[in-house]
C-alpha atoms as a PDB file:
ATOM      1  CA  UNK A   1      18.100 -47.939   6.115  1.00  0.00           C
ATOM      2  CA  UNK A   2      18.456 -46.345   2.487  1.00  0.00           C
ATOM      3  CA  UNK A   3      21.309 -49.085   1.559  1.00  0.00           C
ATOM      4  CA  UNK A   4      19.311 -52.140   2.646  1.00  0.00           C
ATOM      5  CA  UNK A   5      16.440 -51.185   0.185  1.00  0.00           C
ATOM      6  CA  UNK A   6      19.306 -51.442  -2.749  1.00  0.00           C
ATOM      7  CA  UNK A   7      18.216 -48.548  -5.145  1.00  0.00           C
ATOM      8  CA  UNK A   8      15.900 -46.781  -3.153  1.00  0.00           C
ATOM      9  CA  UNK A   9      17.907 -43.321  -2.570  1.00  0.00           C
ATOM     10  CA  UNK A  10      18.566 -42.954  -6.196  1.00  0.00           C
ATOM     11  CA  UNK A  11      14.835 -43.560  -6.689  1.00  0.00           C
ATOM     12  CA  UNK A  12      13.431 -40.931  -3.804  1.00  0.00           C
ATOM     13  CA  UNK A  13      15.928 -38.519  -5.536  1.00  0.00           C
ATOM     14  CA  UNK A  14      14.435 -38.762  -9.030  1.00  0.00           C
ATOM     15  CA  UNK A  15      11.143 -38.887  -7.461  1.00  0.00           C
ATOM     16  CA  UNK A  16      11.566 -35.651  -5.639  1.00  0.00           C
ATOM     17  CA  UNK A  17      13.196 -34.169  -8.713  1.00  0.00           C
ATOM     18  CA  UNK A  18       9.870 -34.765 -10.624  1.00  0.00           C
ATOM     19  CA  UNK A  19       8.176 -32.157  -8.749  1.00  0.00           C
ATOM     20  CA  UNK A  20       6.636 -29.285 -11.182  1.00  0.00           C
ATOM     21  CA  UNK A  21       7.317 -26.163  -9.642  1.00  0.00           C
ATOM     22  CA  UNK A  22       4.479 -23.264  -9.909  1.00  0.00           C
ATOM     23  CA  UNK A  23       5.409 -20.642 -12.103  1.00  0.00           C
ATOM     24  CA  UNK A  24       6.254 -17.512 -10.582  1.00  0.00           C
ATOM     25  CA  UNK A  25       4.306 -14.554 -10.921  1.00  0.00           C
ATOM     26  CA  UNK A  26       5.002 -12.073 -13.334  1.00  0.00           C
ATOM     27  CA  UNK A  27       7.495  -9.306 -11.762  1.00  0.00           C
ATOM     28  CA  UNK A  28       5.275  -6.668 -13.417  1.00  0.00           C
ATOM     29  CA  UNK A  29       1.990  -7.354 -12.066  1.00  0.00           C
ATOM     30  CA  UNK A  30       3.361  -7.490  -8.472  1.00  0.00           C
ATOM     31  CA  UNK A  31       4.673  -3.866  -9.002  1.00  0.00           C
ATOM     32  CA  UNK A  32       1.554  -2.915 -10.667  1.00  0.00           C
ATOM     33  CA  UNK A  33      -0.594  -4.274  -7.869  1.00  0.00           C
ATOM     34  CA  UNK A  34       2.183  -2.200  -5.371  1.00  0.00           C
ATOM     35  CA  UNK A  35       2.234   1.028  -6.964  1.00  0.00           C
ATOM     36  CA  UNK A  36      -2.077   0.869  -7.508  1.00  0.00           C
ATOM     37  CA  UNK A  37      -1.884  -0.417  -3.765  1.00  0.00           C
ATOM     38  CA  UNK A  38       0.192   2.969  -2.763  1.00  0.00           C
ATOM     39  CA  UNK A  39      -1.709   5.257  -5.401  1.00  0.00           C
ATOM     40  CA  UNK A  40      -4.597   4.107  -3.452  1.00  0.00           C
ATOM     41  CA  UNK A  41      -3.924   4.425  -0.358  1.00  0.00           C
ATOM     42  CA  UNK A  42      -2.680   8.259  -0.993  1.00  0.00           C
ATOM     43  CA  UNK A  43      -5.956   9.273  -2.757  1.00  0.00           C
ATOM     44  CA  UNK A  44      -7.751   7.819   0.642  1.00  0.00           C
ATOM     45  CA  UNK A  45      -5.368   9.945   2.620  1.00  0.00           C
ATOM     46  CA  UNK A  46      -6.308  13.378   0.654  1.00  0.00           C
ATOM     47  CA  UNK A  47     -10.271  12.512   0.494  1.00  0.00           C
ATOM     48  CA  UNK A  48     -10.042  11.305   4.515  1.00  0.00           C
ATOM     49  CA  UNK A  49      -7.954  15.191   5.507  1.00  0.00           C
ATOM     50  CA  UNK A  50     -10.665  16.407   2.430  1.00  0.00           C
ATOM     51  CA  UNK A  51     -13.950  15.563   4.779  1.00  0.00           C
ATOM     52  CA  UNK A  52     -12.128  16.487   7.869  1.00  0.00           C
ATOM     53  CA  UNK A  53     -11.261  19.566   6.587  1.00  0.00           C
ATOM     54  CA  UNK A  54     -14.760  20.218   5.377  1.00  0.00           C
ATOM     55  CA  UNK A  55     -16.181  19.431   9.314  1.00  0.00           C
ATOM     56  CA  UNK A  56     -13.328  21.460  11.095  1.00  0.00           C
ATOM     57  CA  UNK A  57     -12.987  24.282   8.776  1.00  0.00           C
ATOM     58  CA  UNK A  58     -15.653  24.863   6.257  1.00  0.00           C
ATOM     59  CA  UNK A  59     -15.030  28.650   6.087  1.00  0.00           C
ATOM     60  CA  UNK A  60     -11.017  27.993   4.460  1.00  0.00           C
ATOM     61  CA  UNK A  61     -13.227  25.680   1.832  1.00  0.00           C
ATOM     62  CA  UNK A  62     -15.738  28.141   1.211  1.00  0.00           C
ATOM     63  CA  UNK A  63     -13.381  30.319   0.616  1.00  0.00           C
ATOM     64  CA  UNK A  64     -11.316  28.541  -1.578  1.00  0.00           C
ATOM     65  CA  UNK A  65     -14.334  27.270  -3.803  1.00  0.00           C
ATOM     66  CA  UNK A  66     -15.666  30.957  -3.715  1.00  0.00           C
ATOM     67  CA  UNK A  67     -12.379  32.105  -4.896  1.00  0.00           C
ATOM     68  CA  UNK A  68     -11.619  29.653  -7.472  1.00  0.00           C
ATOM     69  CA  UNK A  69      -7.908  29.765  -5.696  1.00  0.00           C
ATOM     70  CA  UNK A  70      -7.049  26.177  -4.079  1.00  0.00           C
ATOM     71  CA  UNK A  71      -3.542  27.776  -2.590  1.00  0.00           C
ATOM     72  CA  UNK A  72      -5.393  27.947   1.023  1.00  0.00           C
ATOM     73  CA  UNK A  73      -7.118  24.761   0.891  1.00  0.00           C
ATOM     74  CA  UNK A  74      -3.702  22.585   0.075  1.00  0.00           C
ATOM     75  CA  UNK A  75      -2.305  24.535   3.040  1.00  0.00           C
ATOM     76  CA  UNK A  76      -4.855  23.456   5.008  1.00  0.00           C
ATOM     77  CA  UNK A  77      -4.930  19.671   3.768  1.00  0.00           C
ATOM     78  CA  UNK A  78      -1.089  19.407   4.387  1.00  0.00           C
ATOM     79  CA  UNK A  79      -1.012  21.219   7.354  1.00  0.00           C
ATOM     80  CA  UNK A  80      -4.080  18.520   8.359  1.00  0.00           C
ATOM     81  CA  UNK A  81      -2.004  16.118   7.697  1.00  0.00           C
ATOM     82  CA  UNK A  82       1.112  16.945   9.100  1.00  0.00           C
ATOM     83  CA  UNK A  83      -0.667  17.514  12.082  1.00  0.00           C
ATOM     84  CA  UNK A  84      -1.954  13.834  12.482  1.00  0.00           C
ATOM     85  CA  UNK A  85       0.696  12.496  10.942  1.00  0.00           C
ATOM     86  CA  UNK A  86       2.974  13.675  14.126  1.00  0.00           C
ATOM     87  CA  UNK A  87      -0.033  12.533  16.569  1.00  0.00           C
ATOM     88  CA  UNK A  88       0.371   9.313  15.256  1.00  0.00           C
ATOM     89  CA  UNK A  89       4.171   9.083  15.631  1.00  0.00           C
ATOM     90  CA  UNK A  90       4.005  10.656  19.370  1.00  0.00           C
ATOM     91  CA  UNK A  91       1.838   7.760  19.909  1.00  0.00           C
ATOM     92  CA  UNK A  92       3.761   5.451  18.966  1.00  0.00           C
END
């Protein structure tokens, strides 16, 4: 098939050679994007255990805004968090 044409392989090779390739993106910007993407997604996770916290325990944040101390509240975020963090791995 490609001999009888006399020429044409060499030809199909330089025409697929002449393909422009798309740049790639910058290596940077991807990381950026990843560690904004990740920043993110932690700052959801406080201010998500933040409004829970408020609904299921408004006296520890009372307390802690009356008392200028946050000690108790962090304790309360993590242990917020730890908590759903192992209800979500039991369930799956």
């Amino acid at each position: 098939m490609w001999a009888s044409e006399g020429g044409g392989v060499s030809f199909l090779l330089v025409r697929v050679m002449d393909i422009q390739r798309q740049p790639r993106p910058s290596n940077f910007s991807s990381r950026l994007f990843s560690v904004v993407g990740i920043i993110g997604v932690i700052a959801l996770i406080i201010a998500g255990a933040t409004v829970w916290l408020l609904l299921t325990d408004p006296v520890t944040v009372a307390e802690s805004i009356d008392s200028g101390e946050v000690s108790p509240l962090v304790q309360s975020l993590a242990g917020s968090i730890y908590e759903a963090l192992v209800r979500l791995m039991r369930y799956l």
